[in-house]
PDBML (XML) file of the C-alpha atoms, coordinates in Angstrom:
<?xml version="1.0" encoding="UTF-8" ?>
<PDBx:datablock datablockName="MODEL"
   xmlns:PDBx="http://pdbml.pdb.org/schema/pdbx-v50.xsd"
   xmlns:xsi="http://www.w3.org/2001/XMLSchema-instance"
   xsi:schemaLocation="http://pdbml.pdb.org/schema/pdbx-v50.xsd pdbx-v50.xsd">
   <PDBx:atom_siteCategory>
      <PDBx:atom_site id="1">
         <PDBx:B_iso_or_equiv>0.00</PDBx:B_iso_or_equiv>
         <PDBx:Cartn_x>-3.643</PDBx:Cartn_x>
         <PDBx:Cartn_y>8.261</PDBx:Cartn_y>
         <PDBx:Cartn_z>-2.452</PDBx:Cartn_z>
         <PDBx:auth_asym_id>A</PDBx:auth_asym_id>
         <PDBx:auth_atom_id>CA</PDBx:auth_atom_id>
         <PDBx:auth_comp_id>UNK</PDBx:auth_comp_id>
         <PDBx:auth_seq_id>1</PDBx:auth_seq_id>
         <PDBx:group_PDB>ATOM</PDBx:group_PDB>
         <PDBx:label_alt_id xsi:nil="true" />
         <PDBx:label_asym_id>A</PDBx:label_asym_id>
         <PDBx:label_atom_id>CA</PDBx:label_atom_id>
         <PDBx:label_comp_id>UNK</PDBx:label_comp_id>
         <PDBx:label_entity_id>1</PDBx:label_entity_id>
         <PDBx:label_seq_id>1</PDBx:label_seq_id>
         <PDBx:occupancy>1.00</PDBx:occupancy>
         <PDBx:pdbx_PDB_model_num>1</PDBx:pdbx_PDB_model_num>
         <PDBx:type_symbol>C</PDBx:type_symbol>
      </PDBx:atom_site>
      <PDBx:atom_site id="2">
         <PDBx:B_iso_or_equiv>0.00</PDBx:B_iso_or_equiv>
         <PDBx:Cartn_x>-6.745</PDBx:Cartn_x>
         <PDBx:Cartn_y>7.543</PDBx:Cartn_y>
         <PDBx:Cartn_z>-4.662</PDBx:Cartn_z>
         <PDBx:auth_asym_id>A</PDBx:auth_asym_id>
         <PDBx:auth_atom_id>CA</PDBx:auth_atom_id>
         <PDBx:auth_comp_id>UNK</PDBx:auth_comp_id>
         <PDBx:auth_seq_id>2</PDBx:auth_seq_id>
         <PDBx:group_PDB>ATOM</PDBx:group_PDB>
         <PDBx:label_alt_id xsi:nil="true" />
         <PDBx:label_asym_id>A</PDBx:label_asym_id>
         <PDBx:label_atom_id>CA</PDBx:label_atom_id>
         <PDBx:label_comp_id>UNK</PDBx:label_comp_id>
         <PDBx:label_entity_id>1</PDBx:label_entity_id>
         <PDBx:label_seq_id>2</PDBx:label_seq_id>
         <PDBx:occupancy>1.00</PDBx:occupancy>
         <PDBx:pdbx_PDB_model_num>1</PDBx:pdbx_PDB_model_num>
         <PDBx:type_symbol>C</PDBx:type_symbol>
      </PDBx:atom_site>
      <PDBx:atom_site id="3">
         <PDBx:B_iso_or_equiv>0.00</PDBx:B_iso_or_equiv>
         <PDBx:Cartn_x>-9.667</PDBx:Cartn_x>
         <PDBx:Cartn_y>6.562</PDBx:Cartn_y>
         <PDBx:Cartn_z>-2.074</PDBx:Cartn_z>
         <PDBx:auth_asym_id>A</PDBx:auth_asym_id>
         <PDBx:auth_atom_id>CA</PDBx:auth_atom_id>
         <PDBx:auth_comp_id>UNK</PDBx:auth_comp_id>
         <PDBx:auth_seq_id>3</PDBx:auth_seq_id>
         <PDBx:group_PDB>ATOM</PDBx:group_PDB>
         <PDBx:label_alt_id xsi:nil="true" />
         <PDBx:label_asym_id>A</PDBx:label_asym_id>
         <PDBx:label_atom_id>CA</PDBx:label_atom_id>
         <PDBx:label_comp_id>UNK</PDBx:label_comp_id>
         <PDBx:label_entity_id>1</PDBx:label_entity_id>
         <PDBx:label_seq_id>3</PDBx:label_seq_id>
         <PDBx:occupancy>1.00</PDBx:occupancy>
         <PDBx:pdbx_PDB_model_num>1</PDBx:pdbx_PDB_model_num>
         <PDBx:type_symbol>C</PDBx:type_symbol>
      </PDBx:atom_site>
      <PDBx:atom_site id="4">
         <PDBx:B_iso_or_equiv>0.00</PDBx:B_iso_or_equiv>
         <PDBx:Cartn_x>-11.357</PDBx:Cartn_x>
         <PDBx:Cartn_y>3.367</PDBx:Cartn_y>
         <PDBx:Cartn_z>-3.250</PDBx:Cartn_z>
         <PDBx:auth_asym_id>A</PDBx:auth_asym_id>
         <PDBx:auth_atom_id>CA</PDBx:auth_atom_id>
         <PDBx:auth_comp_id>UNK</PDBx:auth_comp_id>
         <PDBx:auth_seq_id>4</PDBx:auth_seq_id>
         <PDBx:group_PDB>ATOM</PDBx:group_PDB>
         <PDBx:label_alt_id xsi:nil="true" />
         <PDBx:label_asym_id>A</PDBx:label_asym_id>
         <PDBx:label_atom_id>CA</PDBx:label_atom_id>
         <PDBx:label_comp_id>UNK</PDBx:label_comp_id>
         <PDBx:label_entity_id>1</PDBx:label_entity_id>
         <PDBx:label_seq_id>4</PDBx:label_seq_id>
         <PDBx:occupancy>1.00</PDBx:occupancy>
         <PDBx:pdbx_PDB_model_num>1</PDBx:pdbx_PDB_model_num>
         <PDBx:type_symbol>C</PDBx:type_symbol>
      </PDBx:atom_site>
      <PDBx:atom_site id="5">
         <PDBx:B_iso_or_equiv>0.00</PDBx:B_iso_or_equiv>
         <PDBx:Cartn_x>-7.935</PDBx:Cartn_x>
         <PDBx:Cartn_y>2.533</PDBx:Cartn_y>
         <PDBx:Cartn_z>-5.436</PDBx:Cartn_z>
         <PDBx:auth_asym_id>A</PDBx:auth_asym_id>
         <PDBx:auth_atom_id>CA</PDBx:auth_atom_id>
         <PDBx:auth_comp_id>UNK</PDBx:auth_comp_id>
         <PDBx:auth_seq_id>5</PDBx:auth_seq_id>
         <PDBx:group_PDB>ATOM</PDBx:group_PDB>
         <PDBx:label_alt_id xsi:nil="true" />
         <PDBx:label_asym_id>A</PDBx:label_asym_id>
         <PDBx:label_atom_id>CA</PDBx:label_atom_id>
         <PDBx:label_comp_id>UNK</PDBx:label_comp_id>
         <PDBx:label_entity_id>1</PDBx:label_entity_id>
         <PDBx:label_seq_id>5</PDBx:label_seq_id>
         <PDBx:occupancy>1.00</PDBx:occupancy>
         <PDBx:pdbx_PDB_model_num>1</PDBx:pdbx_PDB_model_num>
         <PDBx:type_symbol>C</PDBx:type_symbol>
      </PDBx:atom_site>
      <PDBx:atom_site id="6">
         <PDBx:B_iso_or_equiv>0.00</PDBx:B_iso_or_equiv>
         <PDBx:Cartn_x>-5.251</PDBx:Cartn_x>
         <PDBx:Cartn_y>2.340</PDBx:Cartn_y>
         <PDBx:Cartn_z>-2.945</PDBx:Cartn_z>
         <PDBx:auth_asym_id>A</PDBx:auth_asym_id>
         <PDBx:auth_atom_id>CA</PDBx:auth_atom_id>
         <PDBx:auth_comp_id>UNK</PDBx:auth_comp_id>
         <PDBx:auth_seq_id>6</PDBx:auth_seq_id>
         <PDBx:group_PDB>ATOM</PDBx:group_PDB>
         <PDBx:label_alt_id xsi:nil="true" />
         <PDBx:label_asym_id>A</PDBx:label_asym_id>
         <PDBx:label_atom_id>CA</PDBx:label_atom_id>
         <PDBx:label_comp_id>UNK</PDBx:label_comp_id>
         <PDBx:label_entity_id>1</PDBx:label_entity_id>
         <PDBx:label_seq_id>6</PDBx:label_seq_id>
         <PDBx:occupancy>1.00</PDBx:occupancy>
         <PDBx:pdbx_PDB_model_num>1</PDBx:pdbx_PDB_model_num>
         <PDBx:type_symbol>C</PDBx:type_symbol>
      </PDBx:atom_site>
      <PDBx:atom_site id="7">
         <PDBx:B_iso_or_equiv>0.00</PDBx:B_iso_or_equiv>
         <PDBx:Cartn_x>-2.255</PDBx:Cartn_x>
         <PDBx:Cartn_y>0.031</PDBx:Cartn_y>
         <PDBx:Cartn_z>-3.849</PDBx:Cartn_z>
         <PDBx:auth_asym_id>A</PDBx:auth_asym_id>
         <PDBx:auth_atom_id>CA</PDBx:auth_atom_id>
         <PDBx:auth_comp_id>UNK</PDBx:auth_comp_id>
         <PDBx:auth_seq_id>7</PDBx:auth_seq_id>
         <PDBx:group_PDB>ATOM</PDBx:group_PDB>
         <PDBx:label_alt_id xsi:nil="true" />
         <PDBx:label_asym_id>A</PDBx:label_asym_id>
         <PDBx:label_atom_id>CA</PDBx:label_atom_id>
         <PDBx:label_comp_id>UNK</PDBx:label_comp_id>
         <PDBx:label_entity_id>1</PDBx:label_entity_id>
         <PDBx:label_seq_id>7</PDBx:label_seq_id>
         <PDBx:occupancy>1.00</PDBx:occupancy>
         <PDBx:pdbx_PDB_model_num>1</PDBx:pdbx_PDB_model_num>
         <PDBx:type_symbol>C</PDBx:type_symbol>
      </PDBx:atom_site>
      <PDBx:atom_site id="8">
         <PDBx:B_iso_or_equiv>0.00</PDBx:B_iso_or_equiv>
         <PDBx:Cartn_x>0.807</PDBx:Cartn_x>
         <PDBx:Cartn_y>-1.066</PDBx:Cartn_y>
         <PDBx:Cartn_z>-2.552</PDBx:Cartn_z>
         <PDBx:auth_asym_id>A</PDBx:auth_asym_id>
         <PDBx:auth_atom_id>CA</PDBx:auth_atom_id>
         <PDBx:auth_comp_id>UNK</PDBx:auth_comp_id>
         <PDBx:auth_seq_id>8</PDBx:auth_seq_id>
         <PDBx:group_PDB>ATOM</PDBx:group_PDB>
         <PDBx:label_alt_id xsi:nil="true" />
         <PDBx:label_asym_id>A</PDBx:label_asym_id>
         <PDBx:label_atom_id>CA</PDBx:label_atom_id>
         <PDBx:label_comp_id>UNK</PDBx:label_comp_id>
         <PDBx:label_entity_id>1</PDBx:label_entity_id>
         <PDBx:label_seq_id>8</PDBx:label_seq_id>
         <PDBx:occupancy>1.00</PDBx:occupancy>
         <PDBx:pdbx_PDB_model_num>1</PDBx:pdbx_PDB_model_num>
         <PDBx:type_symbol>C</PDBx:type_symbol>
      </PDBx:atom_site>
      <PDBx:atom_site id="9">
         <PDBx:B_iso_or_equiv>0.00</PDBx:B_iso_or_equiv>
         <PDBx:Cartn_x>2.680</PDBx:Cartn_x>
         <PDBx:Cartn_y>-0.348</PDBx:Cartn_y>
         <PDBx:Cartn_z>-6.047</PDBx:Cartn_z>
         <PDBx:auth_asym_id>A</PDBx:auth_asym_id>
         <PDBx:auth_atom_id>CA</PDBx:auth_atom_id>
         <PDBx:auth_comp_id>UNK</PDBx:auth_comp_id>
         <PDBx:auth_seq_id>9</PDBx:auth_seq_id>
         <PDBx:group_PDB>ATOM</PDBx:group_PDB>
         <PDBx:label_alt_id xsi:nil="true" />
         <PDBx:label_asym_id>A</PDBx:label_asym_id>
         <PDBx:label_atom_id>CA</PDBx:label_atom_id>
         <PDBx:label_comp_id>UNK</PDBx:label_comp_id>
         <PDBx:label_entity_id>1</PDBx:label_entity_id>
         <PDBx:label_seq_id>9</PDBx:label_seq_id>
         <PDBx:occupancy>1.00</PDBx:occupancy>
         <PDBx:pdbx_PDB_model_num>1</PDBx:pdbx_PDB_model_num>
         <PDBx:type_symbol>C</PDBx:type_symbol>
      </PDBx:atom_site>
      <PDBx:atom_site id="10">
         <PDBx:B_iso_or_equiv>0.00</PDBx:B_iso_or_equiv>
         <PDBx:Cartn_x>1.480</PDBx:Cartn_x>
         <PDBx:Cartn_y>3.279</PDBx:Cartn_y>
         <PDBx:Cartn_z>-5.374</PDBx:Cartn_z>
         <PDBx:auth_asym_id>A</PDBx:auth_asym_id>
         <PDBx:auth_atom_id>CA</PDBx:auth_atom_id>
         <PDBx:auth_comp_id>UNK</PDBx:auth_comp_id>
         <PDBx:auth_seq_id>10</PDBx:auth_seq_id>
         <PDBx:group_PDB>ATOM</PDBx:group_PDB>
         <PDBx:label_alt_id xsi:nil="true" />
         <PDBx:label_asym_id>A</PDBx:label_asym_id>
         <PDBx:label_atom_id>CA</PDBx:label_atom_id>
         <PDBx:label_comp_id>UNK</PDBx:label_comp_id>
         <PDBx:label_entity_id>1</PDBx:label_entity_id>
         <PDBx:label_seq_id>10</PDBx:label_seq_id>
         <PDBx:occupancy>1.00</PDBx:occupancy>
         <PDBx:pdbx_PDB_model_num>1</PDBx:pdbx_PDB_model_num>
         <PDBx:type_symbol>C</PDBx:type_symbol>
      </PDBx:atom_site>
      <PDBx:atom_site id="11">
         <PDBx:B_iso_or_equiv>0.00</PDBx:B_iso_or_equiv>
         <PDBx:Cartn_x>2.623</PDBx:Cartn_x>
         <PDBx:Cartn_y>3.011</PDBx:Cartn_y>
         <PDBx:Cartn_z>-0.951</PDBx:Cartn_z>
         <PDBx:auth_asym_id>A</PDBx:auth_asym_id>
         <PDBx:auth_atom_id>CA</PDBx:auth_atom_id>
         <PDBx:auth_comp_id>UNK</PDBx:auth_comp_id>
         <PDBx:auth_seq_id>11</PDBx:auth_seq_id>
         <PDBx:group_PDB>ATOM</PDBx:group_PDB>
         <PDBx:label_alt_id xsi:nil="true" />
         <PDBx:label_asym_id>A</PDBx:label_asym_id>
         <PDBx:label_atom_id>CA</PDBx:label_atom_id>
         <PDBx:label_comp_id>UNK</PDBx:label_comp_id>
         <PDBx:label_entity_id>1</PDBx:label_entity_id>
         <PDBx:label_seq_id>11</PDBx:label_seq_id>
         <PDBx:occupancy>1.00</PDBx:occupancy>
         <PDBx:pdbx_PDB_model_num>1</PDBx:pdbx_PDB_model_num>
         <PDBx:type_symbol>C</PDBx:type_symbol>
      </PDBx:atom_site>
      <PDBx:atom_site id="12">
         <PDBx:B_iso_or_equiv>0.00</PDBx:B_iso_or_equiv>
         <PDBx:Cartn_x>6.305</PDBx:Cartn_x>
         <PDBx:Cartn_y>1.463</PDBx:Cartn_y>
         <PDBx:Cartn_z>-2.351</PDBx:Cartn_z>
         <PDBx:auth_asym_id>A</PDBx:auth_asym_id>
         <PDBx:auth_atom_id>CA</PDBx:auth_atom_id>
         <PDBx:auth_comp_id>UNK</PDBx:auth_comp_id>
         <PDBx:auth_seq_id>12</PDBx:auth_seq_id>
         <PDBx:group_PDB>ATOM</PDBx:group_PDB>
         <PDBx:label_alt_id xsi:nil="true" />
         <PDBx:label_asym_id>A</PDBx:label_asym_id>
         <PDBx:label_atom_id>CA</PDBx:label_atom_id>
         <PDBx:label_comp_id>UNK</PDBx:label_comp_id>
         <PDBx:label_entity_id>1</PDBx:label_entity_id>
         <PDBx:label_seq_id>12</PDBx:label_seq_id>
         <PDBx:occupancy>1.00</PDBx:occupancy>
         <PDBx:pdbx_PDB_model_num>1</PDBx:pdbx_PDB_model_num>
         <PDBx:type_symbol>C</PDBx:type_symbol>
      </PDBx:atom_site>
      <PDBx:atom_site id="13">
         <PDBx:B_iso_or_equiv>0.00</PDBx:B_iso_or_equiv>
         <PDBx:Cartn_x>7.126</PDBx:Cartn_x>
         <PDBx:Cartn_y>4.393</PDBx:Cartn_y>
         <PDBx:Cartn_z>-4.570</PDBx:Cartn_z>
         <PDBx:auth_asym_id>A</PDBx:auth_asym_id>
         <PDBx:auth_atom_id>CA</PDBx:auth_atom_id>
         <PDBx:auth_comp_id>UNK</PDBx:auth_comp_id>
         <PDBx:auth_seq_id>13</PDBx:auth_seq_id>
         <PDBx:group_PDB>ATOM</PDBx:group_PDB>
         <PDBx:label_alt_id xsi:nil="true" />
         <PDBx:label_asym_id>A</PDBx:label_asym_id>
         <PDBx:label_atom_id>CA</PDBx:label_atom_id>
         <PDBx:label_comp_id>UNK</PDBx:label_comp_id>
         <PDBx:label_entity_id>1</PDBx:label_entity_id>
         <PDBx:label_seq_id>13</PDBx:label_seq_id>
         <PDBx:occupancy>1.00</PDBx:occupancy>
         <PDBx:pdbx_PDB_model_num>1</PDBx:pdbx_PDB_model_num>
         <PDBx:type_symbol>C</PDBx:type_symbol>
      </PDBx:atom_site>
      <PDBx:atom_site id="14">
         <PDBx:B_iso_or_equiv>0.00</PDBx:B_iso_or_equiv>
         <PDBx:Cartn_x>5.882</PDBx:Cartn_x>
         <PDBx:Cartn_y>7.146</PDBx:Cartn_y>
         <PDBx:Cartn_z>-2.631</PDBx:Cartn_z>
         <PDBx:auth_asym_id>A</PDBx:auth_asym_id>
         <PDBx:auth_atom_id>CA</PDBx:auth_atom_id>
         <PDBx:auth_comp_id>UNK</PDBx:auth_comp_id>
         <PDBx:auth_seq_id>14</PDBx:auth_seq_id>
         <PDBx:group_PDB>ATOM</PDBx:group_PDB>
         <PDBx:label_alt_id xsi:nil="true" />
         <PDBx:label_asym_id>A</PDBx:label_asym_id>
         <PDBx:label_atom_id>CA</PDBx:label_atom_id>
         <PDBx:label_comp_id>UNK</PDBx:label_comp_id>
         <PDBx:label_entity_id>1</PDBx:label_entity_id>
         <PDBx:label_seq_id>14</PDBx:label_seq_id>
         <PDBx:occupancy>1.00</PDBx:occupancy>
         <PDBx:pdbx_PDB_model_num>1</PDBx:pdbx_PDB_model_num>
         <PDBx:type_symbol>C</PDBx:type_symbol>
      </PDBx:atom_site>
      <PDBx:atom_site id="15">
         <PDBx:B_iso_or_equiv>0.00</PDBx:B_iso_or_equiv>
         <PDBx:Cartn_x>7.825</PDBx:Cartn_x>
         <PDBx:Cartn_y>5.166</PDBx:Cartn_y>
         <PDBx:Cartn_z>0.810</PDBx:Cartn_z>
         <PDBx:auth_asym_id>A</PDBx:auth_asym_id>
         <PDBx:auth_atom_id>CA</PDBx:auth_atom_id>
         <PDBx:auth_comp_id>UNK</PDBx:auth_comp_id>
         <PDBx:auth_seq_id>15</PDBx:auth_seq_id>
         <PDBx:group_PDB>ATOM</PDBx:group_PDB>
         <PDBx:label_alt_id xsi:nil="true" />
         <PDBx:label_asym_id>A</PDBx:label_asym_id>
         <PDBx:label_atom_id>CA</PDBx:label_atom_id>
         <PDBx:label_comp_id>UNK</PDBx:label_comp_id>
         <PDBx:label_entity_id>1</PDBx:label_entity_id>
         <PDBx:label_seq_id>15</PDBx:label_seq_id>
         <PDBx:occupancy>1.00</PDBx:occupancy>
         <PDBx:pdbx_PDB_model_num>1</PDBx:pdbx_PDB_model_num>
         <PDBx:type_symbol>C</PDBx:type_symbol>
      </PDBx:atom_site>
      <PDBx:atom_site id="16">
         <PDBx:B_iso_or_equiv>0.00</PDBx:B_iso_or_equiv>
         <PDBx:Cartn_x>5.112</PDBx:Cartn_x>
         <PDBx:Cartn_y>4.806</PDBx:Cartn_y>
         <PDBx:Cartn_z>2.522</PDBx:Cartn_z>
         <PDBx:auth_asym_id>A</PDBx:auth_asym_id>
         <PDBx:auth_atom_id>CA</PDBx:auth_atom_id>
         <PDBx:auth_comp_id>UNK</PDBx:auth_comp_id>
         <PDBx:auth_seq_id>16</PDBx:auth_seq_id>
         <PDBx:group_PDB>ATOM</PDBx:group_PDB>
         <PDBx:label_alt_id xsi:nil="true" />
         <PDBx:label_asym_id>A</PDBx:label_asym_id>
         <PDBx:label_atom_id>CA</PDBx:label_atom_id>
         <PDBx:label_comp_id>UNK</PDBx:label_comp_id>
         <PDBx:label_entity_id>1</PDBx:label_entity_id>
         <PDBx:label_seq_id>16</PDBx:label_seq_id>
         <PDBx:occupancy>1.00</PDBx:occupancy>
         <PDBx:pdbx_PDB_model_num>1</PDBx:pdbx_PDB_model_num>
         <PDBx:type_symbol>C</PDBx:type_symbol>
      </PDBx:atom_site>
      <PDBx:atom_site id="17">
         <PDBx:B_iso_or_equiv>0.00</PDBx:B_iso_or_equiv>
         <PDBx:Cartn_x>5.396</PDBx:Cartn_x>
         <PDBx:Cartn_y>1.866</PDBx:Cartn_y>
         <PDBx:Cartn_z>4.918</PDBx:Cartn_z>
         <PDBx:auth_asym_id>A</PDBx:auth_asym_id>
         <PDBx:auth_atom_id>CA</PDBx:auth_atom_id>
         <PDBx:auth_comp_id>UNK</PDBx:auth_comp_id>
         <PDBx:auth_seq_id>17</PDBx:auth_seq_id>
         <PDBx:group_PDB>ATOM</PDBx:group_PDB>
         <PDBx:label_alt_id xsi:nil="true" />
         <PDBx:label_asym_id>A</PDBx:label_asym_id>
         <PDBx:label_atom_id>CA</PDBx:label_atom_id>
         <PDBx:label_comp_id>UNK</PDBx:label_comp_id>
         <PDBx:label_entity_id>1</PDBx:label_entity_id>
         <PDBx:label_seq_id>17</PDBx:label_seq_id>
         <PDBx:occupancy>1.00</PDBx:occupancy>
         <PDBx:pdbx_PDB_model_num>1</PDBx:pdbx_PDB_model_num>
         <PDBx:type_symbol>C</PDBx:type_symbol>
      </PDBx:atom_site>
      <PDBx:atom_site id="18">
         <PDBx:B_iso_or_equiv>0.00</PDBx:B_iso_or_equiv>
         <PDBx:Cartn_x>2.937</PDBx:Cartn_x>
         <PDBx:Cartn_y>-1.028</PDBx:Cartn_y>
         <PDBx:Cartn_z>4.735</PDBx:Cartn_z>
         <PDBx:auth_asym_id>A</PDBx:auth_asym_id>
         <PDBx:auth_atom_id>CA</PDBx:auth_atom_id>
         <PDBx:auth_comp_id>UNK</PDBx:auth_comp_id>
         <PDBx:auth_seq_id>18</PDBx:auth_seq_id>
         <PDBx:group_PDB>ATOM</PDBx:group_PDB>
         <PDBx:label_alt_id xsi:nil="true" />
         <PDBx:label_asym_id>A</PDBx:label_asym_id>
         <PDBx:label_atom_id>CA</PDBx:label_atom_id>
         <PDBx:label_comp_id>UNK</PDBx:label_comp_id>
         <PDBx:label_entity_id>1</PDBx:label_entity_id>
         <PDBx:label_seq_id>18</PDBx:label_seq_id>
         <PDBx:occupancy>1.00</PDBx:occupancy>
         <PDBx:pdbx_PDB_model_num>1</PDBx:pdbx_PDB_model_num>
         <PDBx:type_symbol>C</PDBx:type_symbol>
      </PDBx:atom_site>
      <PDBx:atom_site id="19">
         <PDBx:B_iso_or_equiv>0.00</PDBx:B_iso_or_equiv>
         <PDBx:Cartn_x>2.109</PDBx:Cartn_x>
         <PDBx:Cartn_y>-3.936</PDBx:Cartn_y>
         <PDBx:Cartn_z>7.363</PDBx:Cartn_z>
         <PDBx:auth_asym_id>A</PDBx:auth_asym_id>
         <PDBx:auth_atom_id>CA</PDBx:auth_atom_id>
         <PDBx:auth_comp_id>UNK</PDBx:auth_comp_id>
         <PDBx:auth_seq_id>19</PDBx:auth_seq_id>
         <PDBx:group_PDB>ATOM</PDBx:group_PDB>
         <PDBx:label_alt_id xsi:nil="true" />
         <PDBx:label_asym_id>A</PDBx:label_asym_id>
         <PDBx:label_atom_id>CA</PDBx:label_atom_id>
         <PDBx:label_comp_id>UNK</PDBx:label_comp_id>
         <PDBx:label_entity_id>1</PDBx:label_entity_id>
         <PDBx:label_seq_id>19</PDBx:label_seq_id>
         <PDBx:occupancy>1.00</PDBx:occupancy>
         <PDBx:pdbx_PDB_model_num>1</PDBx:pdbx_PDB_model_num>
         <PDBx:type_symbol>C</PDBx:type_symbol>
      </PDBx:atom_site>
      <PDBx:atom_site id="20">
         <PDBx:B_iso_or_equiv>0.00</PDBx:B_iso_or_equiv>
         <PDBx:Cartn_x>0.232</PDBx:Cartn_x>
         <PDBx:Cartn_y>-6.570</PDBx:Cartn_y>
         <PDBx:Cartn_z>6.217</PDBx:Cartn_z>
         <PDBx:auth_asym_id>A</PDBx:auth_asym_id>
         <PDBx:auth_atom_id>CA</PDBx:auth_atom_id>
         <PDBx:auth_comp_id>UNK</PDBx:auth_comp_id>
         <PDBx:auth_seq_id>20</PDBx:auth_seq_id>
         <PDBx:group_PDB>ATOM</PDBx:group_PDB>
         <PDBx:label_alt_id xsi:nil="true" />
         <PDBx:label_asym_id>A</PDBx:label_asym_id>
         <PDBx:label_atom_id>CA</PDBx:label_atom_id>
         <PDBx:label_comp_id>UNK</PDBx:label_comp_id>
         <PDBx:label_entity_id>1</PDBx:label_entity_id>
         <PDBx:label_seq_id>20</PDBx:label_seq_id>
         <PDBx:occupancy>1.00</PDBx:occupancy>
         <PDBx:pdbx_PDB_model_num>1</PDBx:pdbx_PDB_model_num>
         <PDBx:type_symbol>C</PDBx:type_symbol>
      </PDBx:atom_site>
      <PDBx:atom_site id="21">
         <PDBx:B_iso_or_equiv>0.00</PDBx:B_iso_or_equiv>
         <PDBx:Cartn_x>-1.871</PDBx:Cartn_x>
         <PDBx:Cartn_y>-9.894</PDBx:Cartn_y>
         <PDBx:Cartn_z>7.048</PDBx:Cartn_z>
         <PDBx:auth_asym_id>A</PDBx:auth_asym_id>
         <PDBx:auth_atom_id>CA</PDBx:auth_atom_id>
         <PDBx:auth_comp_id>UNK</PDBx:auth_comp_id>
         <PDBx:auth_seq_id>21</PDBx:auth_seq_id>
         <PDBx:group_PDB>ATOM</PDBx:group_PDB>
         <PDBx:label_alt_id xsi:nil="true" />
         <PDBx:label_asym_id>A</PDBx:label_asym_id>
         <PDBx:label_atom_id>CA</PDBx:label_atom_id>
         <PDBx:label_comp_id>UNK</PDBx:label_comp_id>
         <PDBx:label_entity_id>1</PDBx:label_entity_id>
         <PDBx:label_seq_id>21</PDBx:label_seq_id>
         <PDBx:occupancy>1.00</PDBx:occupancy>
         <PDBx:pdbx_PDB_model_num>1</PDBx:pdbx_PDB_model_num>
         <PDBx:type_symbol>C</PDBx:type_symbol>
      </PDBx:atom_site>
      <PDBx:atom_site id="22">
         <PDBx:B_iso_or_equiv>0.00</PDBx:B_iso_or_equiv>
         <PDBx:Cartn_x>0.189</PDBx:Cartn_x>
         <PDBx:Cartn_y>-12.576</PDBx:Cartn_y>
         <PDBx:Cartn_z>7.838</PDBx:Cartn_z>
         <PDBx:auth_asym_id>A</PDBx:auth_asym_id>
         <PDBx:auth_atom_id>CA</PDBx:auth_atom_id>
         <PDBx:auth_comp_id>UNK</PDBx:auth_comp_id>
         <PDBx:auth_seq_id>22</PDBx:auth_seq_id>
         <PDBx:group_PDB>ATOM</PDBx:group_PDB>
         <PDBx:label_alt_id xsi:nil="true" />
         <PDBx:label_asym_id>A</PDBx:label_asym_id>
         <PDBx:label_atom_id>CA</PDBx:label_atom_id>
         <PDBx:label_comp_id>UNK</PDBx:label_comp_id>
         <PDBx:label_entity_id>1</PDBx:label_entity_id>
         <PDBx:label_seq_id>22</PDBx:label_seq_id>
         <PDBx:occupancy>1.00</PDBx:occupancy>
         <PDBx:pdbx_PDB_model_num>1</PDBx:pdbx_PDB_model_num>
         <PDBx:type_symbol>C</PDBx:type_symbol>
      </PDBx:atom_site>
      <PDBx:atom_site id="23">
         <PDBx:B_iso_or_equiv>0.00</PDBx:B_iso_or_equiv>
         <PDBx:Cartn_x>-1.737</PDBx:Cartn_x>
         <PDBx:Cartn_y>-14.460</PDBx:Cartn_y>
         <PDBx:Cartn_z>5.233</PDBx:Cartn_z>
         <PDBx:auth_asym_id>A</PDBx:auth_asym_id>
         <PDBx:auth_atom_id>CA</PDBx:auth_atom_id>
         <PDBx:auth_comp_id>UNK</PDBx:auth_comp_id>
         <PDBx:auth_seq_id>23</PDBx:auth_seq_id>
         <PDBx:group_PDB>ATOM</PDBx:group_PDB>
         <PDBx:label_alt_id xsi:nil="true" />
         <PDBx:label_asym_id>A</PDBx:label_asym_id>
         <PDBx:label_atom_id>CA</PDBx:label_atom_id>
         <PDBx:label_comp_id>UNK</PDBx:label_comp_id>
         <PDBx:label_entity_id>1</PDBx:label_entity_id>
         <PDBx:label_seq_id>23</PDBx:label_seq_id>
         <PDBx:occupancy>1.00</PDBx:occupancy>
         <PDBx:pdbx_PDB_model_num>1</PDBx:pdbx_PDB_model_num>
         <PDBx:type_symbol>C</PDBx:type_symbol>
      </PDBx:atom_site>
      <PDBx:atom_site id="24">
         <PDBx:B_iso_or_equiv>0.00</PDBx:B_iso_or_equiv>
         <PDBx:Cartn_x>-0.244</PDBx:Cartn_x>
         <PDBx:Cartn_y>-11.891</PDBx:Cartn_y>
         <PDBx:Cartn_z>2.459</PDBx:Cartn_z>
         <PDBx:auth_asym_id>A</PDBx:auth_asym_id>
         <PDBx:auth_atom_id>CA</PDBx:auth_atom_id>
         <PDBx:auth_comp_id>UNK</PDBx:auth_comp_id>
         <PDBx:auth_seq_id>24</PDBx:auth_seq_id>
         <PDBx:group_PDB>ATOM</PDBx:group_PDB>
         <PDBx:label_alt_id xsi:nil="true" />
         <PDBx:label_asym_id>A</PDBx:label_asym_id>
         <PDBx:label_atom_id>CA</PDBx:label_atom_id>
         <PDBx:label_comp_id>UNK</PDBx:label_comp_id>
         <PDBx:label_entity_id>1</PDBx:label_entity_id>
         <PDBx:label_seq_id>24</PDBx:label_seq_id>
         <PDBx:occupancy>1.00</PDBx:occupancy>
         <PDBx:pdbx_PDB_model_num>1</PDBx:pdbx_PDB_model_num>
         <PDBx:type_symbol>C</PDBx:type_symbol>
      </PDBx:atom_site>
   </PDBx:atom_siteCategory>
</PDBx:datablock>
């Protein structure tokens, strides 16, 4: 977790679950 750069590449491969905006 790189504050400022957070990505969902980075959430994926370390299984961390994401929730996004239904407009995503």
């Amino acid at each position: 977790l790189v504050k400022g750069y957070v990505g969902p590449r980075g959430l994926a491969a370390n299984g961390v679950r994401m929730l996004a905006d239904p407009r995503v």
